[in-house]
Protein backbone atom coordinates (compact mmCIF):
# COMPACT_ATOMS: atom_id res chain seq x y z
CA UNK A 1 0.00 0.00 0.00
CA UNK A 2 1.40 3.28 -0.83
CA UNK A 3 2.09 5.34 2.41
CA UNK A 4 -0.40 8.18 3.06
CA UNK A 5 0.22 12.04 1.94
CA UNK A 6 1.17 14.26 4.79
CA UNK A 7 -0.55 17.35 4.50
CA UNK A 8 1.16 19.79 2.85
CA UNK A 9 3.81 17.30 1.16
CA UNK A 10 4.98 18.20 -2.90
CA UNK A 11 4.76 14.81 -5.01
CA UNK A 12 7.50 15.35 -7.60
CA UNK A 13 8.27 12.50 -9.81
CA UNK A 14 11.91 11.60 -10.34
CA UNK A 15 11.92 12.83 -14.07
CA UNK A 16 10.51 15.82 -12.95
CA UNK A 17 12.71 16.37 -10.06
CA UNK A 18 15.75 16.07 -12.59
CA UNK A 19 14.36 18.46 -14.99
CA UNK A 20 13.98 21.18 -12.53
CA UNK A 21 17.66 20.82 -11.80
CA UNK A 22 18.56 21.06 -15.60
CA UNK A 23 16.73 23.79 -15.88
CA UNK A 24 18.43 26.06 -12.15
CA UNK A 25 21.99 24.57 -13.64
CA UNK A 26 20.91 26.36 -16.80
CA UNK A 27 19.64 29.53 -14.74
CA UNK A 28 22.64 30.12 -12.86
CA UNK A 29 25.11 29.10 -15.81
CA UNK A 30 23.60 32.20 -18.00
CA UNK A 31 23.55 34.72 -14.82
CA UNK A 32 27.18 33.80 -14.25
CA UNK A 33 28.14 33.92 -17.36
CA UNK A 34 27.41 37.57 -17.25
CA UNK A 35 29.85 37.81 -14.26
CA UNK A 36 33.27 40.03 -15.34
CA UNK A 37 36.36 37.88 -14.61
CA UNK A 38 38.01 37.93 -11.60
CA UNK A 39 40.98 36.35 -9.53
CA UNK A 40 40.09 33.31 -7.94
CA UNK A 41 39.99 33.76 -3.95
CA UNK A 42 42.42 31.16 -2.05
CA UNK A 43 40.62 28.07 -0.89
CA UNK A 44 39.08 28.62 2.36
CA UNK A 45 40.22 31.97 2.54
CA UNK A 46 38.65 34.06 5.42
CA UNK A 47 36.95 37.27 4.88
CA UNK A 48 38.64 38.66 8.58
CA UNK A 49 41.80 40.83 7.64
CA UNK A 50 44.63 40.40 9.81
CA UNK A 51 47.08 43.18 10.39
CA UNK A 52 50.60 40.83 10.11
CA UNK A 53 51.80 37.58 9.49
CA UNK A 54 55.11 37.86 10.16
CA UNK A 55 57.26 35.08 11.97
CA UNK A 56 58.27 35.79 15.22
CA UNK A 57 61.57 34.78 16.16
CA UNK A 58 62.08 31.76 18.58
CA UNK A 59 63.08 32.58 22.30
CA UNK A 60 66.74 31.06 21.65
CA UNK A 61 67.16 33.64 18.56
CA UNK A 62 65.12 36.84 20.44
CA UNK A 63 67.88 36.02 23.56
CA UNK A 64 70.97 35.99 20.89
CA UNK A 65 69.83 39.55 19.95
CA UNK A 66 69.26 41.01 22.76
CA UNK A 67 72.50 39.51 24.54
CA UNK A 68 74.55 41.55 21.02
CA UNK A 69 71.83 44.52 21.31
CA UNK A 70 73.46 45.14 25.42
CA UNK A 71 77.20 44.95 23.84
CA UNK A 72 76.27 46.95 21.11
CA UNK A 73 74.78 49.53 22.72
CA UNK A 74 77.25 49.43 25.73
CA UNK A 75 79.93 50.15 22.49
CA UNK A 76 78.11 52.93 21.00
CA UNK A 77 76.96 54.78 24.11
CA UNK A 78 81.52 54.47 24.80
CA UNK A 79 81.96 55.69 21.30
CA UNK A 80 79.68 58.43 20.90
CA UNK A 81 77.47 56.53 17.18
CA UNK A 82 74.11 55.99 19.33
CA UNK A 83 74.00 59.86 20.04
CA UNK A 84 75.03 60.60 16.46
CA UNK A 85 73.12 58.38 15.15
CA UNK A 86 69.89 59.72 16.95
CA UNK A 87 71.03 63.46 15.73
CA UNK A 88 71.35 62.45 12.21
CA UNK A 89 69.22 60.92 9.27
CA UNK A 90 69.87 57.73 7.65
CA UNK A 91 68.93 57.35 4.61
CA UNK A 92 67.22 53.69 2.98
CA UNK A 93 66.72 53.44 -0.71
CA UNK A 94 63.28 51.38 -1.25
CA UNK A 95 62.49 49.09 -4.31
CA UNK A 96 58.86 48.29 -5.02
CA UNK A 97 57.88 45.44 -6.74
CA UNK A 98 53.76 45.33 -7.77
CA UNK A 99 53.29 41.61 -8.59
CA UNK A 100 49.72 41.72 -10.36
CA UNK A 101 47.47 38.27 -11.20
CA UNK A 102 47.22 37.74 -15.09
CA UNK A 103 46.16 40.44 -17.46
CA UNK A 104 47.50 43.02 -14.80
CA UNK A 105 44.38 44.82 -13.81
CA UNK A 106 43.86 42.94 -10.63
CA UNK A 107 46.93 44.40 -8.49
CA UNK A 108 47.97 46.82 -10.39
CA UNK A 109 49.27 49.88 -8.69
CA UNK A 110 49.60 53.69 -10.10
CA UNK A 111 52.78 55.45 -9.53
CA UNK A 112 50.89 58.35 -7.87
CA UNK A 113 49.76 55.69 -5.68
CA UNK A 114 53.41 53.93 -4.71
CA UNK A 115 54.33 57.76 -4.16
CA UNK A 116 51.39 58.62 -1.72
CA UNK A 117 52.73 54.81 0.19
CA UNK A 118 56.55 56.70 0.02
CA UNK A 119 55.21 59.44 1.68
CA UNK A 120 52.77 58.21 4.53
CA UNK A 121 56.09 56.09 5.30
CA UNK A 122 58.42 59.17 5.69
CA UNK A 123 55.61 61.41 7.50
CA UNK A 124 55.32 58.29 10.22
CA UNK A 125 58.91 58.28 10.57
CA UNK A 126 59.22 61.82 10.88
CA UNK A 127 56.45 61.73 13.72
CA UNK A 128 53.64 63.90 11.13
CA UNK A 129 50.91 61.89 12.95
CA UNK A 130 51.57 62.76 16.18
CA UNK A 131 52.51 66.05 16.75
CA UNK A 132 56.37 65.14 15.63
CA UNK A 133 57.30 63.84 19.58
CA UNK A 134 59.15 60.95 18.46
CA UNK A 135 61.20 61.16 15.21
CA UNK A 136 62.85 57.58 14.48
CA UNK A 137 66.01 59.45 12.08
CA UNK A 138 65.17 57.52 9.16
CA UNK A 139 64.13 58.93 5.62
CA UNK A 140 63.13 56.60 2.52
CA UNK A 141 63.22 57.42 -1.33
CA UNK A 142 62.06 55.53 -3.75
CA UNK A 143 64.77 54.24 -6.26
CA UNK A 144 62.92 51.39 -8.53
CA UNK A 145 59.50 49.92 -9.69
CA UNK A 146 59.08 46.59 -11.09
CA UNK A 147 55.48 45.53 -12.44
CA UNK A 148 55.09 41.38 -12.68
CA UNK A 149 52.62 39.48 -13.81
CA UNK A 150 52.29 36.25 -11.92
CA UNK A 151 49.18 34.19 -10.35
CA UNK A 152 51.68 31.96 -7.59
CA UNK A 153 53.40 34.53 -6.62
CA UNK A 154 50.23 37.46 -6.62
CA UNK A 155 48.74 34.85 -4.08
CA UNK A 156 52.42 34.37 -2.37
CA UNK A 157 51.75 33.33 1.53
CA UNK A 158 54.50 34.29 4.64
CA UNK A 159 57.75 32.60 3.86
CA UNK A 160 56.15 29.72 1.54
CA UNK A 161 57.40 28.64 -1.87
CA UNK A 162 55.88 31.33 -3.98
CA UNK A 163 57.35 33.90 -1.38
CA UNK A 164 60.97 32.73 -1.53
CA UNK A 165 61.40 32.40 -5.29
CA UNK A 166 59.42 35.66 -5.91
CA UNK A 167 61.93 37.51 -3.68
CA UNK A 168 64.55 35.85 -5.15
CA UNK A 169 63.67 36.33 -8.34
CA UNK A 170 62.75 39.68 -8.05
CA UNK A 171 64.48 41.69 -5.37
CA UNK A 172 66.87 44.29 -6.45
CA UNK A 173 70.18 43.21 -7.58
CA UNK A 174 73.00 42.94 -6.64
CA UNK A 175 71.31 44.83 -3.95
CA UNK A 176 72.62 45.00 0.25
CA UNK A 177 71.10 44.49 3.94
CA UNK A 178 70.43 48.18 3.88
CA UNK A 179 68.01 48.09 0.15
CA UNK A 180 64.77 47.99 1.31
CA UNK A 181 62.46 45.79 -0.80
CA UNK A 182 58.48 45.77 -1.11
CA UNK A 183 56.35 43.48 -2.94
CA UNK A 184 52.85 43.71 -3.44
CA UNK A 185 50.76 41.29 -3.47
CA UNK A 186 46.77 39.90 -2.89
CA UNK A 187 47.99 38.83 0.74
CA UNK A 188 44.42 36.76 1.19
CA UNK A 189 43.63 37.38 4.21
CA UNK A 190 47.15 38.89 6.02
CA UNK A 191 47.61 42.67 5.46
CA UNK A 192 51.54 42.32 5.68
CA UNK A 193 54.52 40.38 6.39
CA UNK A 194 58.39 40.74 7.15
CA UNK A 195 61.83 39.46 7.67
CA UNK A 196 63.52 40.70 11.14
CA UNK A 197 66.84 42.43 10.34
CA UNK A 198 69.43 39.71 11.68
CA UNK A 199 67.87 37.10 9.45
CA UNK A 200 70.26 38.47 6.60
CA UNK A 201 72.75 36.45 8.61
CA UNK A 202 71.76 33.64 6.65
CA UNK A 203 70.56 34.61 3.40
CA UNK A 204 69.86 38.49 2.09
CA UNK A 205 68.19 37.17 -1.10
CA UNK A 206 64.77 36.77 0.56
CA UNK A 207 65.29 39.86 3.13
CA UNK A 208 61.81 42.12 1.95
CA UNK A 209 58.54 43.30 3.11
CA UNK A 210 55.42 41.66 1.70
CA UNK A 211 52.23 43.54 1.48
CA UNK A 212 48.53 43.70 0.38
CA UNK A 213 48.50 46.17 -2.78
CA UNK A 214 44.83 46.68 -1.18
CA UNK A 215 46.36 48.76 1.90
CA UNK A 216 47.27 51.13 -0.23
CA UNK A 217 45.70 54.40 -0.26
CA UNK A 218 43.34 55.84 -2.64
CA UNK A 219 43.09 52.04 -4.25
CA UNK A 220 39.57 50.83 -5.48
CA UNK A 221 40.44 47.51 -3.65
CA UNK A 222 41.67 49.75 -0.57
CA UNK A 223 40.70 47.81 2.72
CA UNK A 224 37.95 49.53 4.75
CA UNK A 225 39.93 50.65 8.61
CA UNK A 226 43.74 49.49 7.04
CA UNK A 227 43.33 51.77 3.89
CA UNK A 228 46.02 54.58 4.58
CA UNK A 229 49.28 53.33 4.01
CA UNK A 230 49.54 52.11 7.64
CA UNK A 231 50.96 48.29 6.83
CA UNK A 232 53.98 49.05 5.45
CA UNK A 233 55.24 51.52 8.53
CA UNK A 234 54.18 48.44 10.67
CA UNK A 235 55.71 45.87 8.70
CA UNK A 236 58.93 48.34 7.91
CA UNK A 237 59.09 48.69 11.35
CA UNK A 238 59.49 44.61 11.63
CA UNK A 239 62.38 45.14 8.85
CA UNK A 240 63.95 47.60 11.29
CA UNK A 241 63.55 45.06 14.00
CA UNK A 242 60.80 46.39 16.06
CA UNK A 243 58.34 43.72 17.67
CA UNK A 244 54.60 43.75 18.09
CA UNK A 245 54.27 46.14 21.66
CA UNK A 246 51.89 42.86 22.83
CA UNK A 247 54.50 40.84 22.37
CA UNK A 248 54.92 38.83 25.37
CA UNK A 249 51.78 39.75 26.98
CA UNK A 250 51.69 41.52 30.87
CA UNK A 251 55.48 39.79 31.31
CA UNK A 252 57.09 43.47 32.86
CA UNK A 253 60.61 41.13 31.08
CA UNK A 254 61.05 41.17 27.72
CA UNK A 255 58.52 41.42 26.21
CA UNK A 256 58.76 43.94 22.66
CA UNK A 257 62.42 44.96 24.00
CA UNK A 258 61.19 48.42 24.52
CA UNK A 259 61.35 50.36 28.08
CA UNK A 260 58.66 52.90 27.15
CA UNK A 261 56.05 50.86 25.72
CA UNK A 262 53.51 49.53 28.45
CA UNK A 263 53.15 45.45 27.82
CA UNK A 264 49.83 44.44 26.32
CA UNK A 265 48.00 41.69 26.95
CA UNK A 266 46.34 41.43 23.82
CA UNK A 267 46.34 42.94 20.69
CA UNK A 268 44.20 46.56 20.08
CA UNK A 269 41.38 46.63 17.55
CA UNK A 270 39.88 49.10 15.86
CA UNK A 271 40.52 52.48 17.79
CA UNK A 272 41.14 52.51 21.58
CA UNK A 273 41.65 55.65 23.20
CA UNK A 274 42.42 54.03 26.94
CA UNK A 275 42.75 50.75 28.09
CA UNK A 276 44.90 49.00 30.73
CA UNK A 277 44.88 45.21 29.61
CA UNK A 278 47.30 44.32 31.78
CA UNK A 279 46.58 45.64 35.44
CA UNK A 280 49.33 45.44 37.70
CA UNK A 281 51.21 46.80 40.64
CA UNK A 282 54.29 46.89 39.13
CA UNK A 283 53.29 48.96 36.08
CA UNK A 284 51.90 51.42 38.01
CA UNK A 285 55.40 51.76 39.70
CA UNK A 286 57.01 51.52 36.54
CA UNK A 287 55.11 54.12 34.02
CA UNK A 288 52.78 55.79 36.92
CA UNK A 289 49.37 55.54 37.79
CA UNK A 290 48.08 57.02 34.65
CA UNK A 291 49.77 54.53 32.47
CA UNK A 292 47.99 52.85 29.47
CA UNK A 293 48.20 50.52 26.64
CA UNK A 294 50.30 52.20 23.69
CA UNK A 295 47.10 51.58 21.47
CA UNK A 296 48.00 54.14 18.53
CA UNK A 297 51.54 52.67 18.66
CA UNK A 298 52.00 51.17 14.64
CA UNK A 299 53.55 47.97 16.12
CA UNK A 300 50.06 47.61 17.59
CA UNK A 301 47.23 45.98 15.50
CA UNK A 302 44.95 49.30 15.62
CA UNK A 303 42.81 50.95 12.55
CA UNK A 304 44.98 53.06 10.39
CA UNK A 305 43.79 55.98 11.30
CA UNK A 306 44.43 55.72 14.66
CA UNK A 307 47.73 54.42 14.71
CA UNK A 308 50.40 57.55 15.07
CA UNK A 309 53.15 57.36 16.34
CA UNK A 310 56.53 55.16 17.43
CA UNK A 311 58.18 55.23 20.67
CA UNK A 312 61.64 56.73 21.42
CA UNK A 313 62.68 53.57 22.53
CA UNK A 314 61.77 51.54 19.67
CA UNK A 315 63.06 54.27 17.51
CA UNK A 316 66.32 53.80 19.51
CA UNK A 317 65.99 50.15 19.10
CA UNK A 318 66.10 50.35 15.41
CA UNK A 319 68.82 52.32 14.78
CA UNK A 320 70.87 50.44 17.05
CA UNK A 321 69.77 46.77 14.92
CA UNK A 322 70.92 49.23 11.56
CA UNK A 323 74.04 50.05 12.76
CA UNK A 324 74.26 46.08 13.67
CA UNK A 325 72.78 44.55 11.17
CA UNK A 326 72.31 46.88 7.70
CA UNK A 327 73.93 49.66 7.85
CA UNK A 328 76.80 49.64 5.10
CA UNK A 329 76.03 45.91 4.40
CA UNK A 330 77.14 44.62 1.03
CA UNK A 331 76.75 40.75 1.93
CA UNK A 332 75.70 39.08 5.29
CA UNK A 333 76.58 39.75 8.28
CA UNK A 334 78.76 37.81 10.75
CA UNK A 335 76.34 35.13 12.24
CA UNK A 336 74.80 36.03 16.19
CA UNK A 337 77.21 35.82 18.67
């Protein structure tokens, strides 16, 4: 006996049921086909941006700097270079290489536009966005711009085999530890990425900065909060050997390396005015009572427009890992002692 009909219930015959299908396949072939071509997103790639992939350093490494950072410092503080080197400008000629996907419209980058990125760098490191407290002594000028057309390497990930034999292939040449080089890419969903400055140690001929072409300002494809320029002072500040100011959490020890930046217990979103994420006794004897987290720092994770400024002691910090490190560089430096 044929069961009963629920109320309610569709009866569709099997040939139906398969012509209905023919006929949405058809529906949805024709509406896409009307579609305009466009790069093909990564698999499973996540709509969230996130402000930096770069590859923090194990604790074995971040102790082998530091250890060289104290005798270096404890040199040029004998010597007289840290307080010239604070009182002058250093100079770092920047390459720029716009890697674009296929038919180079998708990533393509005006020169106007790789100017305006130039200049948002200089104005951070001249201290434009906060009243110019803290100027870091560092100037860039663009020397070179290479346009590439190439779908591995456009969707290049931190450090993985698209990444290495881009920069390889790619970076300026013969080139030195003190050439900074900047590829733009899609990025998926990362914002940025960097070397540290003592990795040239081992090999210079990946030593760059990797970023989204859509952080770029006044881009059609500019990301909505991390649209002014922003990523490339943060992840030029990696390249200079700053860390993330959350690095290491509430730990009043190492932490980002820095004196004057309060620790962080987490990273800041969006735009914080005051918070204190890490509540403690002794960082209220160390900065005061009024101390906070350094939320418009741009090692922080914070919207572009609210990150401003660097501190003294991370500009400090990164001339002292130039003078180490880049500064006059034509091959590798001795390894970490």
């Amino acid at each position: 006996a044929a069961a009963p009909k629920r109320r309610g219930q569709l009866m569709v015959s099997w040939p139906q049921c398969v012509v209905s299908i023919a006929v949405l396949l058809s529906l949805l072939g024709s509406v896409a086909s009307k579609e305009p071509s466009r790069a093909p997103k990564r698999p499973s790639q996540s709509t969230v941006m996130h402000r930096c992939g770069t590859v923090h350093p194990p604790p074995a490494v971040m102790d082998k700097v530091e250890v060289g950072n104290r005798m270096a410092a404890q040199r040029d503080d004998a010597s007289g270079a840290s307080r010239l080197a604070a009182a002058s400008t250093t100079t770092i000629n920047v390459y720029f290489h716009v890697v674009m996907f296929p038919g180079g419209v998708i990533g393509r980058l005006s020169k106007s536009q790789l100017q305006t990125q130039i200049d948002v760098l200089n104005k951070a490191h001249r201290g434009f966005y906060a009243g110019f407290k803290v100027k870091t002594g560092f100037q860039f000028v663009l020397k070179g711009v290479s346009y590439t057309e190439n779908k591995a390497w456009f969707f290049a990930t931190p450090m993985g085999p698209a990444d290495l034999e881009m920069k390889r292939s790619l970076r300026h040449k013969p080139g030195t530890a003190s050439d900074l080089n900047v590829f733009f890419v899609d990025g998926g969903n990362l914002l940025g990425w960097s070397t540290f400055p003592w990795n040239v140690k081992t090999s210079m001929s990946v030593d760059a900065v990797v970023i989204s072409y859509k952080s770029l300002a006044g881009g059609k494809a500019t990301v909505v909060q991390y649209g002014q320029g922003k990523t490339l002072v943060h992840e030029a500040g990696h390249w200079l050997g700053a860390y993330h100011t959350f690095q290491g959490g509430c730990s009043i020890k190492g932490g980002d390396m820095v004196a004057d930046t309060v620790p962080e217990r987490i990273p800041t979103f969006g735009c914080i005015s005051f918070r204190r994420s890490c509540p403690t006794a002794g960082l209220k004897v160390m900065y005061g009572k009024n101390y906070k987290d350094p939320t418009n720092n741009f090692m922080d994770y914070g919207y572009d427009r609210c990150t401003t400024t660097f501190s003294a002691g991370q500009a400090a910090r990164m001339r002292l890992l130039w003078r180490r490190f880049r500064q006059s560089k034509t091959k590798s430096p001795p390894p970490l002692r």
